[in-house]
N, C-alpha and C. Protein backbone atom coordinates (compact mmCIF):
# COMPACT_ATOMS: atom_id res chain seq x y z
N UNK A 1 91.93 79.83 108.97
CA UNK A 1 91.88 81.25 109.25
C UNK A 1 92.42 81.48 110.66
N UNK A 2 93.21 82.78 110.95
CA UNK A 2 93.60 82.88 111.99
C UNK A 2 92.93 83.39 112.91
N UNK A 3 93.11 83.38 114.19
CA UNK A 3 92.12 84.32 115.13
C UNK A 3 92.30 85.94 114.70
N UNK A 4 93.16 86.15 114.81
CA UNK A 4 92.97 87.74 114.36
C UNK A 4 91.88 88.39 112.83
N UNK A 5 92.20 87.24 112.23
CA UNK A 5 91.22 87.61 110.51
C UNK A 5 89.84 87.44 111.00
N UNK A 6 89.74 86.34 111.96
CA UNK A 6 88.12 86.15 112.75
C UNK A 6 87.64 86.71 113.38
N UNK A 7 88.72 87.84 113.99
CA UNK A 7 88.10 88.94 115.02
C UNK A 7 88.17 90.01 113.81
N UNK A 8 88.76 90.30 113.05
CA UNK A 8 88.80 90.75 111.97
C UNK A 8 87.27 91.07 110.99
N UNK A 9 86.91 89.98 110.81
CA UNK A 9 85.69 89.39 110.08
C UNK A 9 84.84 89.99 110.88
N UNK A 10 84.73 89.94 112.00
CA UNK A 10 83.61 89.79 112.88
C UNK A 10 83.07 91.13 112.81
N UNK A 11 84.19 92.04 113.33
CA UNK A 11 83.93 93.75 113.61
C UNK A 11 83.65 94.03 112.37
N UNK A 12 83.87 93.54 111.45
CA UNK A 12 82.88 93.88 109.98
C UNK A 12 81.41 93.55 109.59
N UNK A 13 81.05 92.66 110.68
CA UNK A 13 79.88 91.78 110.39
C UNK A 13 79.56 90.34 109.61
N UNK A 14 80.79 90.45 109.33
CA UNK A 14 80.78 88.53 108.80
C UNK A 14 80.72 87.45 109.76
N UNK A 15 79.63 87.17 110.33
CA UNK A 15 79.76 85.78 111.41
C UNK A 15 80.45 84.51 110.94
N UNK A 16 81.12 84.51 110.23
CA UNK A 16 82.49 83.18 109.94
C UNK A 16 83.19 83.46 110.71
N UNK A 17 83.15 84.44 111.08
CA UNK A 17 84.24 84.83 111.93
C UNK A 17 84.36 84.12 113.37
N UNK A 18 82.78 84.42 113.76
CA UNK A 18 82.66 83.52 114.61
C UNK A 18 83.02 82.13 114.52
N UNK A 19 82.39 81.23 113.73
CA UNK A 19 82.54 80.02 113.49
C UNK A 19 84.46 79.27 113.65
N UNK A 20 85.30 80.43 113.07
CA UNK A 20 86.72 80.09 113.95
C UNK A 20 87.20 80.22 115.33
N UNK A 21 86.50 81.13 115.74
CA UNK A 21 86.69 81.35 117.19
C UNK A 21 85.70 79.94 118.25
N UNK A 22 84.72 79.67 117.66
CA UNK A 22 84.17 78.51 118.10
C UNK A 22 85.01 76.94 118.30
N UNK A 23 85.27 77.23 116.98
CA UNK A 23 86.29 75.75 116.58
C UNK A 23 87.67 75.84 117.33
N UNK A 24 88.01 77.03 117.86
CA UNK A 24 89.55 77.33 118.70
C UNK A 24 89.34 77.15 119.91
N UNK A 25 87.92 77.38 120.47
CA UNK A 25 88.01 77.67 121.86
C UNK A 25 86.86 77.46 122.33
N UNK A 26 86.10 76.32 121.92
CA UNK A 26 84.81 75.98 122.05
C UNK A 26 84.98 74.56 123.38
N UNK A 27 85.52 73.71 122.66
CA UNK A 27 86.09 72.28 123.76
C UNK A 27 86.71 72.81 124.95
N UNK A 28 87.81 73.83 125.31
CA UNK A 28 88.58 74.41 126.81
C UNK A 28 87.74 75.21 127.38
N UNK A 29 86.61 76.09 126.56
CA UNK A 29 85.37 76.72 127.68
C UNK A 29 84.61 75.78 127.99
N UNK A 30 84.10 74.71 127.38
CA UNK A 30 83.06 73.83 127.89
C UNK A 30 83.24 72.96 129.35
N UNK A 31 85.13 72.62 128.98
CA UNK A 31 85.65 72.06 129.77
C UNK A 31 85.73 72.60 131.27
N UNK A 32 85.88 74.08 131.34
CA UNK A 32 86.05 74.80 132.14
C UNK A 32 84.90 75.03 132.79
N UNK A 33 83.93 75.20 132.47
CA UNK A 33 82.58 75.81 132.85
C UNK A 33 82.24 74.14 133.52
N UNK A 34 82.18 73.39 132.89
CA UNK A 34 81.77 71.50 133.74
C UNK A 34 82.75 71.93 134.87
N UNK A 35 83.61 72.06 134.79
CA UNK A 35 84.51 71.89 136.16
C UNK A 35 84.29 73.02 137.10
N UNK A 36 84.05 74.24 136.80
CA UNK A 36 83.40 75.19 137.93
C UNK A 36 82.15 74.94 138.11
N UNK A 37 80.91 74.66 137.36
CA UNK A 37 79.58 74.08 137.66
C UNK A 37 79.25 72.91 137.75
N UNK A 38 79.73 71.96 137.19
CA UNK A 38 79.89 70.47 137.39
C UNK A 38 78.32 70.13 136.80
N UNK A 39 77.94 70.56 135.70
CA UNK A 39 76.87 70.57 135.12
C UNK A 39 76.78 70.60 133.40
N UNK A 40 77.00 69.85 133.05
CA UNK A 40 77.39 69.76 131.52
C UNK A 40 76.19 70.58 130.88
N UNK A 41 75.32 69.91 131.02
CA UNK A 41 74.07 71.41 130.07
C UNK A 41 74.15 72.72 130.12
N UNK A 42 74.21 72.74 131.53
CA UNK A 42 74.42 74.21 131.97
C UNK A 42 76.36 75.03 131.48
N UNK A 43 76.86 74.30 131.42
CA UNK A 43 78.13 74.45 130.80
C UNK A 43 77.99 75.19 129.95
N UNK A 44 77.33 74.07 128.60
CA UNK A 44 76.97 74.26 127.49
C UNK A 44 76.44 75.52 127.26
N UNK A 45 75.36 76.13 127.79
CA UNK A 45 74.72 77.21 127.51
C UNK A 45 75.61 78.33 127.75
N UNK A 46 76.19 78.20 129.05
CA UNK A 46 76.84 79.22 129.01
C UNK A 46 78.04 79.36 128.30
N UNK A 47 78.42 78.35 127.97
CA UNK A 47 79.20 78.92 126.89
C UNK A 47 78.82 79.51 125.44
N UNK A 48 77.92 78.84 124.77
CA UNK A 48 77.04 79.23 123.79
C UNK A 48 76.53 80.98 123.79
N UNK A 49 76.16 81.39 125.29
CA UNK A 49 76.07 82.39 125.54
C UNK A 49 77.09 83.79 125.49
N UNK A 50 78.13 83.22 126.20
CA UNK A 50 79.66 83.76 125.90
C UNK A 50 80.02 84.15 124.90
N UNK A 51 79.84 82.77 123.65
CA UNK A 51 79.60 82.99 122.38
C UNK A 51 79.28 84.36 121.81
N UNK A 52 77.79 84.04 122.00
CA UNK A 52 76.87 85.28 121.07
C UNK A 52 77.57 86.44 121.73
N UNK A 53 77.35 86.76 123.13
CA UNK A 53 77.47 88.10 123.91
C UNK A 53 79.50 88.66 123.28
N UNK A 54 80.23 87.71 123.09
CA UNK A 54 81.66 88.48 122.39
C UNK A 54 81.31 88.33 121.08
N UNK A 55 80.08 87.92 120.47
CA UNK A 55 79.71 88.48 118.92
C UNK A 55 79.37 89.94 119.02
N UNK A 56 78.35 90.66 119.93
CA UNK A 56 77.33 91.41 119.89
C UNK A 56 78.64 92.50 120.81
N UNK A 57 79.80 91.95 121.33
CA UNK A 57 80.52 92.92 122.28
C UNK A 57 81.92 93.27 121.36
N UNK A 58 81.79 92.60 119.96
CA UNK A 58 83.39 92.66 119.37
C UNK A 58 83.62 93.70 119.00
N UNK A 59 83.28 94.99 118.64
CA UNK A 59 83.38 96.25 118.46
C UNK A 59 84.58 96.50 119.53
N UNK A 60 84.53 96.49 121.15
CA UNK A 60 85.20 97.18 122.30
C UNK A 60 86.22 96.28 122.56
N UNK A 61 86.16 94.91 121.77
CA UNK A 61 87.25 94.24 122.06
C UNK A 61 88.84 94.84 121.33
N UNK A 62 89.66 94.93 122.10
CA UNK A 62 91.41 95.56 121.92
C UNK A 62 92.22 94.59 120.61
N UNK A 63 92.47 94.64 120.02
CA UNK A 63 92.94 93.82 118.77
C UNK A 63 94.15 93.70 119.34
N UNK A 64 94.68 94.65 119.96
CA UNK A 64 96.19 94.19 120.43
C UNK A 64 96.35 92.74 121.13
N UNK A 65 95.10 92.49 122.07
CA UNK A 65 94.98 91.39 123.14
C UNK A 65 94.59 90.22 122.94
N UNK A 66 95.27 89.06 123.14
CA UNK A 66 94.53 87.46 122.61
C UNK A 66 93.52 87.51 123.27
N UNK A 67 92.41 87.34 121.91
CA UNK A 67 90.99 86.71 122.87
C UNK A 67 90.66 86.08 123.29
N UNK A 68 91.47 84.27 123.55
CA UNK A 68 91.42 83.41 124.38
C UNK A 68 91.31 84.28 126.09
N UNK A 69 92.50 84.57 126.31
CA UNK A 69 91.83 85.12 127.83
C UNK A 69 90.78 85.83 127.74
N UNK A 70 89.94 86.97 127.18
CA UNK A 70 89.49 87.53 127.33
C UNK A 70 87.92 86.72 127.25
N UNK A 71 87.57 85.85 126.09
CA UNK A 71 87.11 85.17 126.31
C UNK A 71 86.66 83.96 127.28
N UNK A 72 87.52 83.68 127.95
CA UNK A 72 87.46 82.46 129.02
C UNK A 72 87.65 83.06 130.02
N UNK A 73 87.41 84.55 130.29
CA UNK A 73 87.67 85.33 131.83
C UNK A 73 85.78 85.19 131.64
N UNK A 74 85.46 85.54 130.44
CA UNK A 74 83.93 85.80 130.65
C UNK A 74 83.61 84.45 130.87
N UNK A 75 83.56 83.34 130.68
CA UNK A 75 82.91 82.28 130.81
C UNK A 75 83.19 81.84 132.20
N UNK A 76 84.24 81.91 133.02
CA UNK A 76 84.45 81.75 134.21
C UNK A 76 83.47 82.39 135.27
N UNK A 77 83.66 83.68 134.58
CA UNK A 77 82.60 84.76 135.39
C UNK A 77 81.43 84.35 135.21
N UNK A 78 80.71 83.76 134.37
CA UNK A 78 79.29 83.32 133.84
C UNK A 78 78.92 82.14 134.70
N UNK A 79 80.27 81.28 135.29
CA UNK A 79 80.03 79.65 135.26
C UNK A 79 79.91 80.20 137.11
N UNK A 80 80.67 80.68 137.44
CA UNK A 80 80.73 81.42 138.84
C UNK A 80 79.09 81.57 139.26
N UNK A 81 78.73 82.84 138.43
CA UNK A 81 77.36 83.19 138.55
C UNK A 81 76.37 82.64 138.32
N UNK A 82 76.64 81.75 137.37
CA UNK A 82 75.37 80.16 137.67
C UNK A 82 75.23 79.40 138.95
N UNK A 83 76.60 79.23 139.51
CA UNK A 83 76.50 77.84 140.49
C UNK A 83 76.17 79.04 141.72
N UNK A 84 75.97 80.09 142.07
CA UNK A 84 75.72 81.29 143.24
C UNK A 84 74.12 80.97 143.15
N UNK A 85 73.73 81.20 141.85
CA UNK A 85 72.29 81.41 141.07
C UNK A 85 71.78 79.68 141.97
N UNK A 86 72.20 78.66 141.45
CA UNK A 86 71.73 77.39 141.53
C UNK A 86 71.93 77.29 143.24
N UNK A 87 72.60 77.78 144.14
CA UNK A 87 72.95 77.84 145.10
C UNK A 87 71.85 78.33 146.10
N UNK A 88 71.31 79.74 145.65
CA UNK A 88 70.37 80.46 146.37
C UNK A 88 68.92 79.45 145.84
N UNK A 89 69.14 78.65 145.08
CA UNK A 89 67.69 77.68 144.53
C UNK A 89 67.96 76.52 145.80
N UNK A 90 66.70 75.89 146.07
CA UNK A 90 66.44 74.67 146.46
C UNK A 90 66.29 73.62 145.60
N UNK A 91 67.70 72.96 145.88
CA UNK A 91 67.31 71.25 144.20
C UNK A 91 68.32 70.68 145.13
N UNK A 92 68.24 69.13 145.10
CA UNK A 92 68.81 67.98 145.39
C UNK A 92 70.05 67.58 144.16
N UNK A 93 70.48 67.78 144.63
CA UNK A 93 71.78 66.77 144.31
C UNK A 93 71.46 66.28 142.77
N UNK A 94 72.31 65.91 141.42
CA UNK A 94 71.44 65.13 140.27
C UNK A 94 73.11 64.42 140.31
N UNK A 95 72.93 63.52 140.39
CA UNK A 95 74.18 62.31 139.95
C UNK A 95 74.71 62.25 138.57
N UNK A 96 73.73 62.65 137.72
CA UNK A 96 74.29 62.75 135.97
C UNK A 96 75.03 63.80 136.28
N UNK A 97 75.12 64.64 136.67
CA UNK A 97 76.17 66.24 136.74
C UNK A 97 77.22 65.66 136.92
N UNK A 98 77.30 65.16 138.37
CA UNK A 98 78.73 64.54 138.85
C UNK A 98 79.27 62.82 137.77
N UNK A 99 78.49 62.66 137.37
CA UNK A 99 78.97 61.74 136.35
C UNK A 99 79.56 62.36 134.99
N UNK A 100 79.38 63.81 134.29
CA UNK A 100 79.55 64.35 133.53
C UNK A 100 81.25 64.60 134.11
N UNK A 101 81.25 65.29 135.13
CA UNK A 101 82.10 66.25 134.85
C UNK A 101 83.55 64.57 135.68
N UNK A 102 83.13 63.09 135.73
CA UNK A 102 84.20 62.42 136.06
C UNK A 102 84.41 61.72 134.91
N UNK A 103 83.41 62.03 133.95
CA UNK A 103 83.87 61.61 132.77
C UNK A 103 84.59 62.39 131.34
N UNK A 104 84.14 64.23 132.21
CA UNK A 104 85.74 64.50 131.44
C UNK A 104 87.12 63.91 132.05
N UNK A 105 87.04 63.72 133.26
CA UNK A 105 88.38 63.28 134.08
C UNK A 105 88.79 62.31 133.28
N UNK A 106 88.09 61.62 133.65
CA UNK A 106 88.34 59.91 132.21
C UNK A 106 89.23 60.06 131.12
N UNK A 107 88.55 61.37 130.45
CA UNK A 107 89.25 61.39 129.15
C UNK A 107 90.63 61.52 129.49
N UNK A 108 91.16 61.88 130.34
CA UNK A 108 92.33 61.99 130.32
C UNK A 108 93.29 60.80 130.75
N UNK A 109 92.64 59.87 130.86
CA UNK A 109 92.86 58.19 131.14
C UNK A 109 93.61 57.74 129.56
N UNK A 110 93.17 58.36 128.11
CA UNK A 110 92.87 57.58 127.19
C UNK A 110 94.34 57.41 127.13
N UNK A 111 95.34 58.09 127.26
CA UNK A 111 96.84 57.89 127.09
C UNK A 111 97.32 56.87 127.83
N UNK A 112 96.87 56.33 128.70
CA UNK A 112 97.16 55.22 129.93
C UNK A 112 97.16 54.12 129.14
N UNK A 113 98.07 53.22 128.69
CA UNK A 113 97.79 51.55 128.30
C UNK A 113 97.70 50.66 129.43
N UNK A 114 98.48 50.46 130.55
CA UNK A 114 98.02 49.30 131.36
C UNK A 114 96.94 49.29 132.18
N UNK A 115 96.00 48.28 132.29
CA UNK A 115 94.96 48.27 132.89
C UNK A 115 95.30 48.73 134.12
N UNK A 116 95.83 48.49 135.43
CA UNK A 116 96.37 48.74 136.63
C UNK A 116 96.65 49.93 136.39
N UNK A 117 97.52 51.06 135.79
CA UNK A 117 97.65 51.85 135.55
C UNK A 117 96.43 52.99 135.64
N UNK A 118 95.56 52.38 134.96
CA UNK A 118 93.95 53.13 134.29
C UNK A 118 93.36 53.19 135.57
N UNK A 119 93.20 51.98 136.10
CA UNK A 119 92.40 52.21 137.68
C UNK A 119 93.04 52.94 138.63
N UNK A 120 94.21 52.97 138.58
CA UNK A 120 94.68 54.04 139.82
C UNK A 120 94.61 55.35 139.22
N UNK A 121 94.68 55.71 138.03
CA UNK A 121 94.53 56.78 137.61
C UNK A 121 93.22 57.68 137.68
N UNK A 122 92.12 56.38 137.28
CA UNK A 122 90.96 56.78 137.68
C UNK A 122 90.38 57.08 138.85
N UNK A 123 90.90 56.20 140.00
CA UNK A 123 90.58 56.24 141.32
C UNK A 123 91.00 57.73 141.70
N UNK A 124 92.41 58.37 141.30
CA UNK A 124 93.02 59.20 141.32
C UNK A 124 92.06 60.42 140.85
N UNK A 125 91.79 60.59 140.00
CA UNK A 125 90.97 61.26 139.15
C UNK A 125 89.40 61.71 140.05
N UNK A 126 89.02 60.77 140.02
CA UNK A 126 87.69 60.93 140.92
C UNK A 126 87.88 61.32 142.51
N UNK A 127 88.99 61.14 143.03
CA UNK A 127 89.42 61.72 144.22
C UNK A 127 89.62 62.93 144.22
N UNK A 128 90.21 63.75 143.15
CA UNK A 128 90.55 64.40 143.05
C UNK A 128 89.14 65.62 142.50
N UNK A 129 88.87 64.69 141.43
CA UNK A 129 86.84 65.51 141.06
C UNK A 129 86.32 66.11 142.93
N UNK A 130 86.20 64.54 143.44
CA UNK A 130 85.45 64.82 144.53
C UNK A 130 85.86 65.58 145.45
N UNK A 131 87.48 66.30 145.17
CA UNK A 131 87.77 66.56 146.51
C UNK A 131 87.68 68.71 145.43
N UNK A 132 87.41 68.86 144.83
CA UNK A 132 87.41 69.93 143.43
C UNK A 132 85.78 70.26 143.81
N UNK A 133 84.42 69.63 143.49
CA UNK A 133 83.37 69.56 143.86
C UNK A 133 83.58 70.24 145.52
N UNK A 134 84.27 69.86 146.12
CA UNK A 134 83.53 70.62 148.12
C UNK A 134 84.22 71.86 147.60
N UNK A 135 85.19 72.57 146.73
CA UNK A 135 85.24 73.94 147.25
C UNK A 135 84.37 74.78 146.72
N UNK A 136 83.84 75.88 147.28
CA UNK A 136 83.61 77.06 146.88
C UNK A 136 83.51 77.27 145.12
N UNK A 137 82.44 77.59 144.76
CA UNK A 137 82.62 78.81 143.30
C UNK A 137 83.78 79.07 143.05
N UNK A 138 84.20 80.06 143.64
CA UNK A 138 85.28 80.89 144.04
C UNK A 138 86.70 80.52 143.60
N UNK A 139 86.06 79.25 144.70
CA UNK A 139 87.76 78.24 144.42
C UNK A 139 88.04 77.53 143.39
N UNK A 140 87.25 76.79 143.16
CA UNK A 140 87.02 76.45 142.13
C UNK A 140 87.36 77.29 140.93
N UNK A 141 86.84 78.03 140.49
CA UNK A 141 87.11 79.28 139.25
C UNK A 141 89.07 79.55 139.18
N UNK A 142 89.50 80.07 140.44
CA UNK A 142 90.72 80.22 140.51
C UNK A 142 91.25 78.96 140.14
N UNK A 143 91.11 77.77 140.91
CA UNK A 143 92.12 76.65 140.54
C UNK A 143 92.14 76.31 138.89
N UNK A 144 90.76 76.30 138.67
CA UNK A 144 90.52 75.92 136.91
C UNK A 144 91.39 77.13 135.73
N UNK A 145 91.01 78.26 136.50
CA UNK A 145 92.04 79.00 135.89
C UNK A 145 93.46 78.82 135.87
N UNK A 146 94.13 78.89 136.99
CA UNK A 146 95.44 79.06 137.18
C UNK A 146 95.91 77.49 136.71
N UNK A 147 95.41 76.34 136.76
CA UNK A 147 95.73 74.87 136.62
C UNK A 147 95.71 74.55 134.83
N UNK A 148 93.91 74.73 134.99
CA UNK A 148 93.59 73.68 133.37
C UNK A 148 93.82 74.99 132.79
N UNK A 149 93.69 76.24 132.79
CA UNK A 149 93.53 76.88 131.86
C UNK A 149 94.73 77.98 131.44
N UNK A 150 95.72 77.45 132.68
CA UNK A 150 97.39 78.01 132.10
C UNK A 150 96.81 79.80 132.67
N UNK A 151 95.95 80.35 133.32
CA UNK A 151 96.43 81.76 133.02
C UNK A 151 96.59 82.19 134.37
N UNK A 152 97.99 82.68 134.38
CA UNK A 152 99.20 83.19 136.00
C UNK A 152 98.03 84.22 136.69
N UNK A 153 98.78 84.55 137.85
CA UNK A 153 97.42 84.94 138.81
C UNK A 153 97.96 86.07 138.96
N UNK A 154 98.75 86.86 138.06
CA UNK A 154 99.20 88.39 137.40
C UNK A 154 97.84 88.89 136.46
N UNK A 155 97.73 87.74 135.46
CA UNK A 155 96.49 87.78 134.49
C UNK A 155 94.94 87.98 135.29
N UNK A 156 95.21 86.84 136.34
CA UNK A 156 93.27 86.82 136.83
C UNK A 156 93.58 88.17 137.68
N UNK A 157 94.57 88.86 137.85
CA UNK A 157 94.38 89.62 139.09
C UNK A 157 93.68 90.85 137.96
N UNK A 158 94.33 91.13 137.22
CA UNK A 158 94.06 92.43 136.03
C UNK A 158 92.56 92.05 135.61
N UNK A 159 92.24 90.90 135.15
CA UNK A 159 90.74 90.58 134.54
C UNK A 159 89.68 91.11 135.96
N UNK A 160 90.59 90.41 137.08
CA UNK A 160 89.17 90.75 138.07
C UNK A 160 89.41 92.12 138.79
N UNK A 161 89.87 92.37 138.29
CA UNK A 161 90.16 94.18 138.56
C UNK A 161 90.59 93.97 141.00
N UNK A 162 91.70 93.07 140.88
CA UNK A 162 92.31 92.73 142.29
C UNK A 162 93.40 92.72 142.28
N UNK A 163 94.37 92.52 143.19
CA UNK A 163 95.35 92.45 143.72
C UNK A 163 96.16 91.36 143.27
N UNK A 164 97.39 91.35 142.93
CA UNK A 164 98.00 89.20 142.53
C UNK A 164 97.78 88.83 144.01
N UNK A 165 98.33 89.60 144.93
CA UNK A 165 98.19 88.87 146.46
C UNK A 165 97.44 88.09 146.61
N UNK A 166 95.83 88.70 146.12
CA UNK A 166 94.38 88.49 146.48
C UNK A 166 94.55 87.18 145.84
N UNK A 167 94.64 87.43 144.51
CA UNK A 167 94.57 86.11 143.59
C UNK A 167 95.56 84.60 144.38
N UNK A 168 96.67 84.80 144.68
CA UNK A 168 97.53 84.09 145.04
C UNK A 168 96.73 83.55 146.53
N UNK A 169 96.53 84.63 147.35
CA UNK A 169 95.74 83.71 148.95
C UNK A 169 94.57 83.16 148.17
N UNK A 170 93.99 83.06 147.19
CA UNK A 170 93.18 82.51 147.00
C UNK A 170 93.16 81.28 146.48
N UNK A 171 94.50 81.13 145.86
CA UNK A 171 94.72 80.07 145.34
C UNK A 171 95.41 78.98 146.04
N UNK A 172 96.42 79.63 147.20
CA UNK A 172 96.78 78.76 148.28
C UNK A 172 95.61 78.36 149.12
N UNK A 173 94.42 79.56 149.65
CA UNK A 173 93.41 78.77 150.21
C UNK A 173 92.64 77.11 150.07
N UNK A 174 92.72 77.54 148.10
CA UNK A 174 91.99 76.59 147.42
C UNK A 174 92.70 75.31 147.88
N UNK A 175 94.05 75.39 147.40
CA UNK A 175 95.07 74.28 147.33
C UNK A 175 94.84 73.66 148.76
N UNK A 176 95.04 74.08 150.06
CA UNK A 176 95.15 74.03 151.27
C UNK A 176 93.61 72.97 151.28
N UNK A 177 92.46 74.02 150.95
CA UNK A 177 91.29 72.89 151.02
C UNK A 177 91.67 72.04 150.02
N UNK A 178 92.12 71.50 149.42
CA UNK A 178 92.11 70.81 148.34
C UNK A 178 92.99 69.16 148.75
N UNK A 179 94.15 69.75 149.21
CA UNK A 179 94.85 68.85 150.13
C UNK A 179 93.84 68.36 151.70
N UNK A 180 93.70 68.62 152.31
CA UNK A 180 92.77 68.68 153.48
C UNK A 180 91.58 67.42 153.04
N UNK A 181 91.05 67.90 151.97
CA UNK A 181 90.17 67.28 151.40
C UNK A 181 90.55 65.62 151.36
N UNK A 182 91.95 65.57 150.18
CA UNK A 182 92.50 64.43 149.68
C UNK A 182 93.24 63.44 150.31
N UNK A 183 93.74 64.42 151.66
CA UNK A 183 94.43 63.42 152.56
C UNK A 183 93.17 63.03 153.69
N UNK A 184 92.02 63.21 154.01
CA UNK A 184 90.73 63.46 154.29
C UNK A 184 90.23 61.87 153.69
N UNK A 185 90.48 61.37 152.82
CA UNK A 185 89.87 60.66 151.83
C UNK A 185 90.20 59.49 151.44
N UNK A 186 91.97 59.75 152.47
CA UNK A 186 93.00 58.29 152.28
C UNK A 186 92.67 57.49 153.08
């Protein structure tokens, strides 16, 4: 079934509808939300949440517009407002989080055949986690957007109701800490 027959379905009240939109875009929000919160449970929920709330919101959704962005603007915004939320809390550090989100990195190892290869890649990888982890919410959200999640900073500027400028210094900021970080690390 296509996305459109599923958004289709949906505004009628058939929740199958849902169940395709899950299976399309269930693995790149999860992914996204670990990498702005760096918290796989908490990922999880909020995406699950995302879920229900564009079940209960599909009426106002534009049929003209792919719901991939529209969808993964909300989960960004959700994953944002968790780690602010967890921020203003007092908690220590949990090492399974940061082990979650270097073992999505991993996955992207699986194409690598030479051993030597795999370890620099990995070393690479986790440098790169760790140096992703010191920025900002903020920064974070933008880089995951504009990087893993392909959408131009024309798109985040319209979703977050800003400027491309805004979007763009924000994304050179990120980059700038990001480098800083990595050459920081050599």
């Amino acid at each position: 079934m296509e996305e459109s027959v599923a958004i289709a379905r949906l505004k009628e009240g058939d929740i199958t509808g849902l169940k395709v939109l899950v299976e399309l875009y269930q693995i790149e929000a999860v992914q996204a939300a670990v990498l702005i919160t760096q918290n796989r449970p908490l990922a999880e929920d909020i995406v699950q949440a995302a879920f229900l709330r564009s079940f209960e919101k599909i009426a106002g959704f534009d049929d003209s517009r792919p719901f991939r962005p529209w969808f993964l603007q909300s989960v960004v915004n959700d994953s944002i407002k968790a780690v602010l939320k967890q921020k203003r809390q007092l908690s220590l550090p949990d090492d399974d989080e940061d082990a979650e989100l270097k073992a999505l990195c991993r996955r992207l190892d699986e194409t690598v055949r030479e051993p030597e290869e795999v370890l620099q890649r990995r070393q690479l990888m986790d440098e790169i986690q760790s140096a992703i982890s010191r920025l900002s919410p903020a920064q974070r959200a933008v880089i995951v957007m504009h990087y893993f999640l392909g959408i131009s900073t024309k798109e985040m500027a319209v979703k977050m109701d800003v400027e491309a400028g805004t979007i763009r210094w924000h994304l050179s900021q990120a980059r700038k800490r990001l480098r800083e970080f990595l050459l920081a690390s050599k």
